[in-house]
C-alpha atoms as a PDB file:
ATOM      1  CA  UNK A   1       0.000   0.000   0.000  1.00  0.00           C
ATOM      2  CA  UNK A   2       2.794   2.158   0.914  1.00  0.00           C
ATOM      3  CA  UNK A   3       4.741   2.299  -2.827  1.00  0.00           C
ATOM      4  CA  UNK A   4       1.023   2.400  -4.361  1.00  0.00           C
ATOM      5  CA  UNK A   5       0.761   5.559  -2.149  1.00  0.00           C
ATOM      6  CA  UNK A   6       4.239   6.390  -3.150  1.00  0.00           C
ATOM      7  CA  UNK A   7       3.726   6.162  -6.670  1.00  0.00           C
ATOM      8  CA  UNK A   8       0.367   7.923  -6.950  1.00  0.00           C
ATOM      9  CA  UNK A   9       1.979  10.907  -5.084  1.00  0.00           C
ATOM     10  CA  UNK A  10       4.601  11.312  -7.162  1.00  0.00           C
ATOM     11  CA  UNK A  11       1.918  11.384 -10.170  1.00  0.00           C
ATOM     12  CA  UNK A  12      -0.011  13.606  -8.654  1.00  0.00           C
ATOM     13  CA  UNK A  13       3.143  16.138  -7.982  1.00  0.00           C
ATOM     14  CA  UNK A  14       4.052  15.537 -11.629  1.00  0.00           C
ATOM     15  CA  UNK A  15       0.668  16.006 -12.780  1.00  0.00           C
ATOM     16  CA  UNK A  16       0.212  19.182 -10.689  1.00  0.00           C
ATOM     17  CA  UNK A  17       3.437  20.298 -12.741  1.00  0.00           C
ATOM     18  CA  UNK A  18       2.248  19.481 -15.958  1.00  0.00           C
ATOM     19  CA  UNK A  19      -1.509  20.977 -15.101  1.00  0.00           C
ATOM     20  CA  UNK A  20       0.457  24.593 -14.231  1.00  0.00           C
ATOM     21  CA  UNK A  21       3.073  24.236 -17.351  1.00  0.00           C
ATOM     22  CA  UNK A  22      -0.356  23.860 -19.750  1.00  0.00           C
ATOM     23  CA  UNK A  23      -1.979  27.146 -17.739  1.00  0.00           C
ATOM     24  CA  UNK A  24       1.556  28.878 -18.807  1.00  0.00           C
ATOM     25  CA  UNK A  25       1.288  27.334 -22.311  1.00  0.00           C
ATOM     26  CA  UNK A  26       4.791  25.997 -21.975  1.00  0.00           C
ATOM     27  CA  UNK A  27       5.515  22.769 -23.292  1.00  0.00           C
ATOM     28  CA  UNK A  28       6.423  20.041 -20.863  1.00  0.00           C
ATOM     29  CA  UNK A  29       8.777  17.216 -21.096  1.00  0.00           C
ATOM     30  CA  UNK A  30       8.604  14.188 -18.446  1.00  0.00           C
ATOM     31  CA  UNK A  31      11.525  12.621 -17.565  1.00  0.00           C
ATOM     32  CA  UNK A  32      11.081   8.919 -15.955  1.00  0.00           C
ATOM     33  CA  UNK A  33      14.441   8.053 -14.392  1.00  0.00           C
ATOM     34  CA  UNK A  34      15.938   4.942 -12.417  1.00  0.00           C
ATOM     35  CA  UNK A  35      16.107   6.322  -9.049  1.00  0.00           C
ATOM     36  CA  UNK A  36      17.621   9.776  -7.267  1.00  0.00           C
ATOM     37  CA  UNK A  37      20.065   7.886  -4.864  1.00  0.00           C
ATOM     38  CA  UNK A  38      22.872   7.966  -7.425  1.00  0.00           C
ATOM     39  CA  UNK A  39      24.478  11.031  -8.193  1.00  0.00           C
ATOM     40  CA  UNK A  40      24.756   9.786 -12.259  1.00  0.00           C
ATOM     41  CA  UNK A  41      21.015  10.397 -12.405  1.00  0.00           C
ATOM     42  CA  UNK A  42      20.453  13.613 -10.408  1.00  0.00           C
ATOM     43  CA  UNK A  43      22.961  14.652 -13.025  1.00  0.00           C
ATOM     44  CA  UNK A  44      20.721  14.318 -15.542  1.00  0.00           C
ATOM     45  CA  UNK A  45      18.245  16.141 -13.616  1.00  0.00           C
ATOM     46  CA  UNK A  46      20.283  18.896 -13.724  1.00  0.00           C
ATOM     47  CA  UNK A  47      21.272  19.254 -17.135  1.00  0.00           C
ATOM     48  CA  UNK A  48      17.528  18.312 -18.194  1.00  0.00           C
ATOM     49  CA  UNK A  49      16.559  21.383 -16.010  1.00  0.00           C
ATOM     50  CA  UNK A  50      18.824  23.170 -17.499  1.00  0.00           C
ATOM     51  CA  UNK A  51      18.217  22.721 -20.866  1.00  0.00           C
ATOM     52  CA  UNK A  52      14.081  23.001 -20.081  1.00  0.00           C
ATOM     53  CA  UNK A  53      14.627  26.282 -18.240  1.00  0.00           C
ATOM     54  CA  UNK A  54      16.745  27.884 -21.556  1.00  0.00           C
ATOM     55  CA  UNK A  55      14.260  26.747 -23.565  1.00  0.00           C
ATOM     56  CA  UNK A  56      11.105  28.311 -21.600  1.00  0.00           C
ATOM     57  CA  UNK A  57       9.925  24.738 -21.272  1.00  0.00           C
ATOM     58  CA  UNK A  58       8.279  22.801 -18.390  1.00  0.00           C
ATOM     59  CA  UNK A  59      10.108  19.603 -16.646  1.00  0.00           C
ATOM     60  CA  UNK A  60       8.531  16.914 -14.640  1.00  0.00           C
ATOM     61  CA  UNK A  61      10.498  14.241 -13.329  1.00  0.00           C
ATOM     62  CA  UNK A  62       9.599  10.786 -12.504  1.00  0.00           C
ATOM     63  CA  UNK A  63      11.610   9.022  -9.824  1.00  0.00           C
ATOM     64  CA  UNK A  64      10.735   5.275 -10.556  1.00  0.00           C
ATOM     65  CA  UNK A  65      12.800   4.095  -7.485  1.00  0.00           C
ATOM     66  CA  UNK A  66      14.610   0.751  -9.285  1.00  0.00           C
ATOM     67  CA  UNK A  67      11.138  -0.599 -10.473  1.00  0.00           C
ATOM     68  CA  UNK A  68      10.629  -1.276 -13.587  1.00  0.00           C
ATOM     69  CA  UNK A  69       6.743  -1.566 -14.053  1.00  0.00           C
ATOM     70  CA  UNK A  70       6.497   1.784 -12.411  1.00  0.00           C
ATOM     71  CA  UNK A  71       8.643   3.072 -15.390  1.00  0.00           C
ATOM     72  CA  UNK A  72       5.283   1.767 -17.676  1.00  0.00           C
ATOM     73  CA  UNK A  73       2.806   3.247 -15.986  1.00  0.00           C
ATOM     74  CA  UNK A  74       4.310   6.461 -15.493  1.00  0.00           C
ATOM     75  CA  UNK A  75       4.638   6.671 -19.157  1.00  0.00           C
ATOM     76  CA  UNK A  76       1.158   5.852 -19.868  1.00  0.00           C
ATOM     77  CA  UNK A  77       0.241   8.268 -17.718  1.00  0.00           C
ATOM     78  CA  UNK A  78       2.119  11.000 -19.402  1.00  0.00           C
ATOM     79  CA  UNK A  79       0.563  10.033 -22.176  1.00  0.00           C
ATOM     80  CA  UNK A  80      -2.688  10.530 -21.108  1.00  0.00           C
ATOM     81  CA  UNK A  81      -1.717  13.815 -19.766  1.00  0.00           C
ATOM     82  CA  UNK A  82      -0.845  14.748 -23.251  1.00  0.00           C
ATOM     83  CA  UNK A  83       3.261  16.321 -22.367  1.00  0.00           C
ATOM     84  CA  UNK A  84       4.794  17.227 -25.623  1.00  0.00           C
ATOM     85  CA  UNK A  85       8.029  14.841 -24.922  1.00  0.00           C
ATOM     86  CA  UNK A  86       9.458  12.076 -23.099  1.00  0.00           C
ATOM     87  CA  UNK A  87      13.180  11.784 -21.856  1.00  0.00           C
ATOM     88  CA  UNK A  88      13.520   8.051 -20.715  1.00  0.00           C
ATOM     89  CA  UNK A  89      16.231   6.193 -18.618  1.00  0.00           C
ATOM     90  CA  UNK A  90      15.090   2.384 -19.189  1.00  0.00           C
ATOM     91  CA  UNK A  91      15.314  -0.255 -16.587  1.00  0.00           C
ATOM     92  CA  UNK A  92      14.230  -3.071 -18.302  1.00  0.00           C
ATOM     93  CA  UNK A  93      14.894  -1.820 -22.511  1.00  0.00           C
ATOM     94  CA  UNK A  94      12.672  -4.411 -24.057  1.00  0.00           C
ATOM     95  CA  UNK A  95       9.436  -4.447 -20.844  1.00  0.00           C
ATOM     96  CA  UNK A  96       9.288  -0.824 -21.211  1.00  0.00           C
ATOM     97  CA  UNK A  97       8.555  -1.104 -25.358  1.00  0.00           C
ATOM     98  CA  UNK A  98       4.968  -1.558 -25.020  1.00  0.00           C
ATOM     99  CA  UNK A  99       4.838   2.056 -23.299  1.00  0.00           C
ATOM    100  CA  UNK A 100       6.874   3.510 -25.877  1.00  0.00           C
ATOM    101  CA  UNK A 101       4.849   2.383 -28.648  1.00  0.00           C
ATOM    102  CA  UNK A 102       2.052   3.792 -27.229  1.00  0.00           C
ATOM    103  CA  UNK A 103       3.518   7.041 -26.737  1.00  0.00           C
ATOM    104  CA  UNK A 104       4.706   7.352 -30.129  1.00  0.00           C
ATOM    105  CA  UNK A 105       0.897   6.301 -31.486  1.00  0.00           C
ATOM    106  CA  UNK A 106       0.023   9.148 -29.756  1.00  0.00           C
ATOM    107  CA  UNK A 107       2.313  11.886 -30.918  1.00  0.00           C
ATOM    108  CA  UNK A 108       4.677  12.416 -28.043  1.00  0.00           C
ATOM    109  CA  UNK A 109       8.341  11.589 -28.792  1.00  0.00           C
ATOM    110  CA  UNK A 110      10.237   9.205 -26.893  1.00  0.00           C
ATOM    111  CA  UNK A 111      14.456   9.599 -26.303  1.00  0.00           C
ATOM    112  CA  UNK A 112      15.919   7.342 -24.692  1.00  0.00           C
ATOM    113  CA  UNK A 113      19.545   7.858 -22.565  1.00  0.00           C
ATOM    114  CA  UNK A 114      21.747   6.086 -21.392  1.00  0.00           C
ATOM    115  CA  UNK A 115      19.828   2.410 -21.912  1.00  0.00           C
ATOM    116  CA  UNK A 116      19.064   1.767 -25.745  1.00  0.00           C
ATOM    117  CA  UNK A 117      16.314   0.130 -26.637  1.00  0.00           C
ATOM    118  CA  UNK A 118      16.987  -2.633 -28.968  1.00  0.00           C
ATOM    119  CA  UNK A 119      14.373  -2.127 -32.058  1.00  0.00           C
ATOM    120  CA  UNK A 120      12.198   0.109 -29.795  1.00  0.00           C
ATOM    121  CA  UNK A 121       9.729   3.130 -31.282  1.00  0.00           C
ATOM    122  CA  UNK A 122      12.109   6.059 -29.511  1.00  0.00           C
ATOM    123  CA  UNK A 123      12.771   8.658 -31.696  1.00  0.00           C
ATOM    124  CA  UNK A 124      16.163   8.580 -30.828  1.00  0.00           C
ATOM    125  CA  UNK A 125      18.990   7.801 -28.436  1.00  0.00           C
ATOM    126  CA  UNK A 126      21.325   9.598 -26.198  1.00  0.00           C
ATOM    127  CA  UNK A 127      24.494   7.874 -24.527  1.00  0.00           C
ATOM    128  CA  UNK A 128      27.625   5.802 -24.860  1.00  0.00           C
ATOM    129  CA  UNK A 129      28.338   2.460 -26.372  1.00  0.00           C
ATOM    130  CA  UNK A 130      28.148   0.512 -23.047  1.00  0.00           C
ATOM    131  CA  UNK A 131      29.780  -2.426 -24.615  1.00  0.00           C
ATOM    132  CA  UNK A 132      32.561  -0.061 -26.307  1.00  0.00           C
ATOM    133  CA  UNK A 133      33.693   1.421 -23.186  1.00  0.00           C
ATOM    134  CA  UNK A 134      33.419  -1.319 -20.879  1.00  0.00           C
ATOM    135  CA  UNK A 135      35.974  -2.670 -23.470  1.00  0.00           C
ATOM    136  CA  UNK A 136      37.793   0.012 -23.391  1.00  0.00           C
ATOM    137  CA  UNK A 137      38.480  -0.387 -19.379  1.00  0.00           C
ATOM    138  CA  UNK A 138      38.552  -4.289 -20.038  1.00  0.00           C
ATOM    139  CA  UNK A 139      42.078  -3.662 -21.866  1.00  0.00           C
ATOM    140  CA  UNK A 140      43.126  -1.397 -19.608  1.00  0.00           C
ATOM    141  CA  UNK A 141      42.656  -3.783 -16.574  1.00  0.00           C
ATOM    142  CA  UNK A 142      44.326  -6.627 -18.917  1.00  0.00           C
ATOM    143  CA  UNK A 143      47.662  -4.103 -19.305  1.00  0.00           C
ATOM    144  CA  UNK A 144      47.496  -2.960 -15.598  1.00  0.00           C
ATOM    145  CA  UNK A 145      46.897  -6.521 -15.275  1.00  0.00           C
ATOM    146  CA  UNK A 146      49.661  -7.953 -17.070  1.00  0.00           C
ATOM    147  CA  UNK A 147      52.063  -5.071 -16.361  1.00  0.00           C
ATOM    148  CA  UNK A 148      51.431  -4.111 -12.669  1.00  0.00           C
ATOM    149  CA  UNK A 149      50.319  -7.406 -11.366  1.00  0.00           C
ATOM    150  CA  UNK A 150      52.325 -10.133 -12.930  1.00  0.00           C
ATOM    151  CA  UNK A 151      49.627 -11.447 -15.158  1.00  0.00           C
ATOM    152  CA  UNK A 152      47.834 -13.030 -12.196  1.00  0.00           C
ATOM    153  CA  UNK A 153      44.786 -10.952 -11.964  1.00  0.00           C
ATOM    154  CA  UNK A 154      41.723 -12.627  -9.601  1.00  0.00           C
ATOM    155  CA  UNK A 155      38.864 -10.474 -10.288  1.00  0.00           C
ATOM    156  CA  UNK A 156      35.853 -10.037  -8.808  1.00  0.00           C
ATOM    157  CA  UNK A 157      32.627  -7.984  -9.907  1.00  0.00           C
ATOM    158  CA  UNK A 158      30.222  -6.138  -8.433  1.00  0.00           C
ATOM    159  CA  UNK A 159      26.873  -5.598 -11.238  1.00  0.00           C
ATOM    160  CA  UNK A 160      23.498  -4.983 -11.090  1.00  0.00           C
ATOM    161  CA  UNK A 161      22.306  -8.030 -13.272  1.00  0.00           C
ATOM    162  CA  UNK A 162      18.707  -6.171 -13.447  1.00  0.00           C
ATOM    163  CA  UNK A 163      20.092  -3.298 -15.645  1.00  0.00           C
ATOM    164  CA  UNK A 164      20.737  -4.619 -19.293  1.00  0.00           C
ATOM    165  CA  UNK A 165      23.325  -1.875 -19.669  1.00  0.00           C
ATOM    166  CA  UNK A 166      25.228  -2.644 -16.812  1.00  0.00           C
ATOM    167  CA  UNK A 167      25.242  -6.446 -18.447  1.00  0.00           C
ATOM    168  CA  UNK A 168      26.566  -4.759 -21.704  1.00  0.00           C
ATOM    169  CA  UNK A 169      29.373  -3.416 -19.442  1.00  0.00           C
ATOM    170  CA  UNK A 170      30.486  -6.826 -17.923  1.00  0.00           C
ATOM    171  CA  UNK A 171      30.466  -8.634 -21.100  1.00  0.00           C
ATOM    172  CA  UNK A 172      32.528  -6.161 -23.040  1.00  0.00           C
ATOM    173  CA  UNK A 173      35.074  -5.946 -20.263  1.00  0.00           C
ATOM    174  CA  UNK A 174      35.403 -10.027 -20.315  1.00  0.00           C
ATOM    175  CA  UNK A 175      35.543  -9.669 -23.602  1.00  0.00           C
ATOM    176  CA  UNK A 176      38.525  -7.416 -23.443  1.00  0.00           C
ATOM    177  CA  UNK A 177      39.924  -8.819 -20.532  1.00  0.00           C
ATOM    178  CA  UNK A 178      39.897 -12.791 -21.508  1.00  0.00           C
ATOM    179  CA  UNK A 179      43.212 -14.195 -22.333  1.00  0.00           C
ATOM    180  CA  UNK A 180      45.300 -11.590 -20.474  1.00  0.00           C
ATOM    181  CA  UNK A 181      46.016 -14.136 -18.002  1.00  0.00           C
ATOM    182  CA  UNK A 182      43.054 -13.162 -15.826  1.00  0.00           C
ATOM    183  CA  UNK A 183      40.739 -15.340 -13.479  1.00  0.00           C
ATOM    184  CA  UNK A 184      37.520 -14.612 -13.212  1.00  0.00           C
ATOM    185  CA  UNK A 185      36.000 -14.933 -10.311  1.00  0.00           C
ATOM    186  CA  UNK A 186      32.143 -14.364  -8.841  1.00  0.00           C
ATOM    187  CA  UNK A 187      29.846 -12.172  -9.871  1.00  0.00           C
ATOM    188  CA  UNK A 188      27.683 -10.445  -7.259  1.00  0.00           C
ATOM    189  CA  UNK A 189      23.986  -8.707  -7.464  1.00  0.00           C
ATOM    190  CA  UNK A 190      23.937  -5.310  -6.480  1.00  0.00           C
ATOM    191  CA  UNK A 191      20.823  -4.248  -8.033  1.00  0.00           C
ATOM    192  CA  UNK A 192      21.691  -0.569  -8.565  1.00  0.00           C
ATOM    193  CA  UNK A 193      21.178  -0.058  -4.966  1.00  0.00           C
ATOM    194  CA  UNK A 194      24.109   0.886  -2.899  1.00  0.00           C
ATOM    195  CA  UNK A 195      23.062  -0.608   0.268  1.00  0.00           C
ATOM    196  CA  UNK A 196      22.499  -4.141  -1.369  1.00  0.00           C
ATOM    197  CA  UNK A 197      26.049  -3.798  -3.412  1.00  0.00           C
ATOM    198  CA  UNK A 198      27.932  -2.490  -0.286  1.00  0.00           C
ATOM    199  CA  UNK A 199      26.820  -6.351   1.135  1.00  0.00           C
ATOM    200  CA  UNK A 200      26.979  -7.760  -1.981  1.00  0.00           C
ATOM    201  CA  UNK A 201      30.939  -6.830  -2.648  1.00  0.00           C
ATOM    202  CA  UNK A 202      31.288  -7.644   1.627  1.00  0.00           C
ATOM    203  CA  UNK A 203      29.851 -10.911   0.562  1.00  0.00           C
ATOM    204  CA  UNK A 204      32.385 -11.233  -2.801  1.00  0.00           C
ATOM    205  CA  UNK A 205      35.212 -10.774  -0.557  1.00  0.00           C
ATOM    206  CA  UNK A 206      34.531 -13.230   1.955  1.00  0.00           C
ATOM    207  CA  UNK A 207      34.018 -16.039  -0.369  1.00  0.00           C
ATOM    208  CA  UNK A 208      37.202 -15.104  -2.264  1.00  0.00           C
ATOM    209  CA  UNK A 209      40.198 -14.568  -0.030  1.00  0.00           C
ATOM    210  CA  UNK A 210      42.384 -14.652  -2.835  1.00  0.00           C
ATOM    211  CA  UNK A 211      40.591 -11.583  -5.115  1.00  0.00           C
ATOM    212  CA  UNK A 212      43.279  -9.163  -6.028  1.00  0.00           C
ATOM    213  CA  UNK A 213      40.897  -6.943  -8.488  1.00  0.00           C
ATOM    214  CA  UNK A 214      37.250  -6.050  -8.553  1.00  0.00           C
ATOM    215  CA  UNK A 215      35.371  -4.134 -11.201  1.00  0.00           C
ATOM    216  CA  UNK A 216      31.998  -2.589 -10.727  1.00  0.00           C
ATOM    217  CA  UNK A 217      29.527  -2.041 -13.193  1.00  0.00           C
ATOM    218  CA  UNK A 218      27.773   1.386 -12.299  1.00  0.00           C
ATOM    219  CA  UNK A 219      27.570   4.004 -10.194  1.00  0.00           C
ATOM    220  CA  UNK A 220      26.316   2.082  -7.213  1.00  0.00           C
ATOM    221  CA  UNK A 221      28.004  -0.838  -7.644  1.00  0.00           C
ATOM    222  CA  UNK A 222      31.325   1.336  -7.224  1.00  0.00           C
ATOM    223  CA  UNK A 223      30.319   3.391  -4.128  1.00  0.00           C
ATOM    224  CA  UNK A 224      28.974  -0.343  -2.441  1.00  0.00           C
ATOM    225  CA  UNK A 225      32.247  -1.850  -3.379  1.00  0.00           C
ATOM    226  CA  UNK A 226      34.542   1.181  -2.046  1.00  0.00           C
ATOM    227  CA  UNK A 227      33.046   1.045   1.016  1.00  0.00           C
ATOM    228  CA  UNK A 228      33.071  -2.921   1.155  1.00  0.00           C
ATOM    229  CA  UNK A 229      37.444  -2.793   0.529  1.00  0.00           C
ATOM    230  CA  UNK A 230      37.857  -0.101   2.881  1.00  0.00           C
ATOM    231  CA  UNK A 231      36.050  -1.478   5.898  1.00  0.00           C
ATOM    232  CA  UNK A 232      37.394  -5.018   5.210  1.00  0.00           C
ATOM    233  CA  UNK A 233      40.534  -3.297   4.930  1.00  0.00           C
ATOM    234  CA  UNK A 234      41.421  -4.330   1.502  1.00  0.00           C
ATOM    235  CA  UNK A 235      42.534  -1.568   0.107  1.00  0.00           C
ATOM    236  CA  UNK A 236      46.371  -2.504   0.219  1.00  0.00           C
ATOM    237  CA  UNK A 237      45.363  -6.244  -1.334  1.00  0.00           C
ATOM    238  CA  UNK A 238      42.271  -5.174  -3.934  1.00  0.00           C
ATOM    239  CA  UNK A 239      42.555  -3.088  -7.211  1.00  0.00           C
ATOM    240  CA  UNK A 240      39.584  -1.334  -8.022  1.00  0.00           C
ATOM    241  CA  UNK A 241      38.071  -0.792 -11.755  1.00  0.00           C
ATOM    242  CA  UNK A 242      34.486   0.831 -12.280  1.00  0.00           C
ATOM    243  CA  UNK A 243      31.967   3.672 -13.343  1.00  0.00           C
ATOM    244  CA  UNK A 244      31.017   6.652 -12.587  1.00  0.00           C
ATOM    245  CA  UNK A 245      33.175   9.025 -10.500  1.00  0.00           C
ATOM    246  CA  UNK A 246      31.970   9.819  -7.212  1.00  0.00           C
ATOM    247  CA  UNK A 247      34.276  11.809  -4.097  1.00  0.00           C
ATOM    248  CA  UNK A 248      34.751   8.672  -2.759  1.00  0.00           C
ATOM    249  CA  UNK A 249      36.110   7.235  -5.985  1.00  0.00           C
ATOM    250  CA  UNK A 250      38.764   9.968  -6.369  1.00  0.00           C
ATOM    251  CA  UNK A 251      39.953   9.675  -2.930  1.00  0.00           C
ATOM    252  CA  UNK A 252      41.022   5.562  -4.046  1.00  0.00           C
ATOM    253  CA  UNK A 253      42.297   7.415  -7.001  1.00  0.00           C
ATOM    254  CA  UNK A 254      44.539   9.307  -5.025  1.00  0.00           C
ATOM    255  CA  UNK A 255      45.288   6.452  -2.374  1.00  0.00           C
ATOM    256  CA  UNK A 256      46.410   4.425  -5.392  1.00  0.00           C
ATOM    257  CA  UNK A 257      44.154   1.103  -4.754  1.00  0.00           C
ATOM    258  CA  UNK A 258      41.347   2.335  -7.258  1.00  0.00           C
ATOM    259  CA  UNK A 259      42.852   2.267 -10.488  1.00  0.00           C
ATOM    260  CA  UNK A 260      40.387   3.349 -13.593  1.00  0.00           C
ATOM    261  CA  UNK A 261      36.939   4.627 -13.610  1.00  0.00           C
ATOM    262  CA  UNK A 262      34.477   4.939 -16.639  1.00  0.00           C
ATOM    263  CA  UNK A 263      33.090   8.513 -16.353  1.00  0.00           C
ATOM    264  CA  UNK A 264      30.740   9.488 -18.448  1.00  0.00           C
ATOM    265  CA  UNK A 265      28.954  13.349 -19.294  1.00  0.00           C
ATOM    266  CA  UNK A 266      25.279  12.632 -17.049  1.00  0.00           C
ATOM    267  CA  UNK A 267      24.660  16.913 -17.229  1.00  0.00           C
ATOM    268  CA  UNK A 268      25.121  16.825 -20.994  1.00  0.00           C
ATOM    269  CA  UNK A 269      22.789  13.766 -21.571  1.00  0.00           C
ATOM    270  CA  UNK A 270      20.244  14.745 -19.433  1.00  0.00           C
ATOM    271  CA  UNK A 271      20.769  18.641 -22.034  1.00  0.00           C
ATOM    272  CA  UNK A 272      20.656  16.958 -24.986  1.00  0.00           C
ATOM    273  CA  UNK A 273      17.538  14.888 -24.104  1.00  0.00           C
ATOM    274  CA  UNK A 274      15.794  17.770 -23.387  1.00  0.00           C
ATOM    275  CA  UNK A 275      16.891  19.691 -26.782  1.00  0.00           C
ATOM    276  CA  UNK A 276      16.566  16.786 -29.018  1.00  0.00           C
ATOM    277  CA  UNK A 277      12.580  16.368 -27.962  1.00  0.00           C
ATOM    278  CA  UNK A 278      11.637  20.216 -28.283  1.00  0.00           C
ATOM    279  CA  UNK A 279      13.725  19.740 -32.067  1.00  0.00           C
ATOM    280  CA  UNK A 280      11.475  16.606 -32.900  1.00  0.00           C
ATOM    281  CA  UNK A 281       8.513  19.218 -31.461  1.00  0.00           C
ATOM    282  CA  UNK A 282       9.417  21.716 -33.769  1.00  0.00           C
ATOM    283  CA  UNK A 283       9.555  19.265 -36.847  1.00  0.00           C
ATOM    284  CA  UNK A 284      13.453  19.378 -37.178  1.00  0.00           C
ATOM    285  CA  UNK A 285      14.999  15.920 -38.110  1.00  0.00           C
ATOM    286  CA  UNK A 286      17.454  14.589 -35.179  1.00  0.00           C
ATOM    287  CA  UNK A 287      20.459  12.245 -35.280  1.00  0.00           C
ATOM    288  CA  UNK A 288      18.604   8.982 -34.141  1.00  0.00           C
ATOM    289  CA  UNK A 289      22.028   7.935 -32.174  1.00  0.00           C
ATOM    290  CA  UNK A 290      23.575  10.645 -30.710  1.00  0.00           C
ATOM    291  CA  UNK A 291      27.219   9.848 -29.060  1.00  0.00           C
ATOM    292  CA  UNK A 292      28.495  11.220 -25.757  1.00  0.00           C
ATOM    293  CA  UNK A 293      31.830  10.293 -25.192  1.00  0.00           C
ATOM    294  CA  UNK A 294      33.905   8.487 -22.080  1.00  0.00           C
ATOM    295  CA  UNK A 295      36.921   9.028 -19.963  1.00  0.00           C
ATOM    296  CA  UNK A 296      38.689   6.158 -18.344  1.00  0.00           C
ATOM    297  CA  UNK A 297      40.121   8.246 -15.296  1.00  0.00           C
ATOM    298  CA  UNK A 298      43.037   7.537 -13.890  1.00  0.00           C
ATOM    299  CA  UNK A 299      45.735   8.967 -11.693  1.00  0.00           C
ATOM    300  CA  UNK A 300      47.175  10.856 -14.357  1.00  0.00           C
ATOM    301  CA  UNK A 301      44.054  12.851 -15.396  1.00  0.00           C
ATOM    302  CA  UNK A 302      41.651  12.679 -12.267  1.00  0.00           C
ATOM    303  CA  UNK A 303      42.552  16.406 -11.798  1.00  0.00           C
ATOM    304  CA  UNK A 304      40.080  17.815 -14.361  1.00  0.00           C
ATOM    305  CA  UNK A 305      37.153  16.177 -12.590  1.00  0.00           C
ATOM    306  CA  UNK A 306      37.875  17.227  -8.752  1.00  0.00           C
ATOM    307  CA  UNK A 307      35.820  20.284  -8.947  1.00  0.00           C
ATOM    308  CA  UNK A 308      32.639  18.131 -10.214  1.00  0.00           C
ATOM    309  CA  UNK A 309      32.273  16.821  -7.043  1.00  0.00           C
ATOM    310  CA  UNK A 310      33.215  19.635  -4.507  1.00  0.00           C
END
């Protein structure tokens, strides 16, 4: 009853929005995101705010708290509301299709971030190649690997095996990683929840005495499994490889035991969501894949990203 309660407030705040964006005759885009625990997604928020606010538009955001059905119904009730756009962070990229379809039947545009949707009616997608990059930090690990650790890697990893991005992650960084020498050890749940990935990667270590390395697939994942190698104390035994830069993140970076991070550009997808559904508005045609690029952080360039997170 509670997180029917939950859910029906948050509509009603978001349809109290939308009711006082039509009296201004502003358009209004929804945004239906994962949760607001992680940083990566409030992020977003802030760019899509941003990029509403320049544009004279309306924003209503829908926090669907890690559940994936609530991402459904929000949408079909912003369709029934009648916004002019819809800037979507998928949890589950082929449950939520149904939703979208509908949408798009009815006129409203659907962009996606961050999660593609594989064959999905979204007018278009915003984010990195999640496979790409988690490659591109799988060969990184396999040099560090085979250069800083004598080709005798054990890893570890820490993913969130609800989030079909975060999967896309893991297998390009095997794929990258196989053959370099490195044993792969268990992977843990920490569905996207810090909380369950903090015990999760506690968990991970205590079954595996002999992990050396640990990669975490997201945002969560990370900030669970920095806080599970520094109160086990492992932060003079484990290597840590992951996503998403957080304060605590660049502190390892600076201690020397977290090694790479994935950081991606959350403000400017959460702008360019925004802008690329008041284009489609307007009739202009849009790039249906639009690219933002990654930095694997490291100790040699963590400098440029300190003042994000002051």
């Amino acid at each position: 009853m509670r997180l029917a309660m939950t859910r029906l407030g948050l509509i009603g705040i978001a349809a109290t929005a939308f009711l006082s964006a039509q009296a201004a005759n502003a358009q209004t885009v929804a945004l239906v995101t994962i949760n607001q625990q992680a940083l990566f997604f409030n992020q977003i928020n802030d760019g899509a705010k941003q990029a509403a606010d320049k544009a004279g538009a309306k924003l209503v955001i829908f926090n669907a708290n890690n559940v994936a059905a609530a991402q459904n119904s929000a949408i079909e009730d912003y369709v029934a509301q009648k916004v002019d756009g819809i800037v979507l962070i998928a949890i589950d990229v082929n449950g939520v299709k149904p939703a979208v379809t509908a949408a798009k039947k009815a006129g409203i545009p659907v962009v996606a971030i961050d999660a593609r949707i594989p064959d999905g009616d979204n007018a278009a997608f915003i984010g990195v190649d999640n496979k790409g990059a988690g490659e591109q930090i799988g060969k990184y690990f396999a040099d560090y690997a085979k250069n800083t650790m004598g080709g005798a890697a054990k890893v570890g990893i820490v993913g969130a095996l609800n989030s079909f991005i975060q999967n896309q992650r893991l297998d390009g960084f095997k794929a990258a990683a196989q053959g370099a020498g490195v044993k792969f050890l268990d992977t843990v749940d920490g569905q996207n929840i810090q909380d369950v990935a903090l015990t999760a990667a506690e968990n991970l270590m205590t079954a595996n005495p002999d992990m050396n390395a640990l990669y975490a697939t997201g945002e969560p994942a990370l900030v669970g499994a920095i806080s599970a190698v520094t109160s086990q104390q492992g932060t003079g035994k484990v290597k840590v490889f992951g996503w998403d830069l957080t304060a605590q993140a660049i502190k390892g970076i600076d201690e020397g035991w977290i090694v790479a991070v994935v950081q991606q550009d959350p403000f400017q997808e959460g702008v360019a969501g925004v802008e690329t559904v008041l284009k489609i508005k307007k009739g202009e045609t849009v790039n249906p894949s639009i690219d933002i690029p990654v930095t694997i952080v490291t100790k040699d360039n963590v400098d440029k990203f300190r003042s994000l997170f002051k």
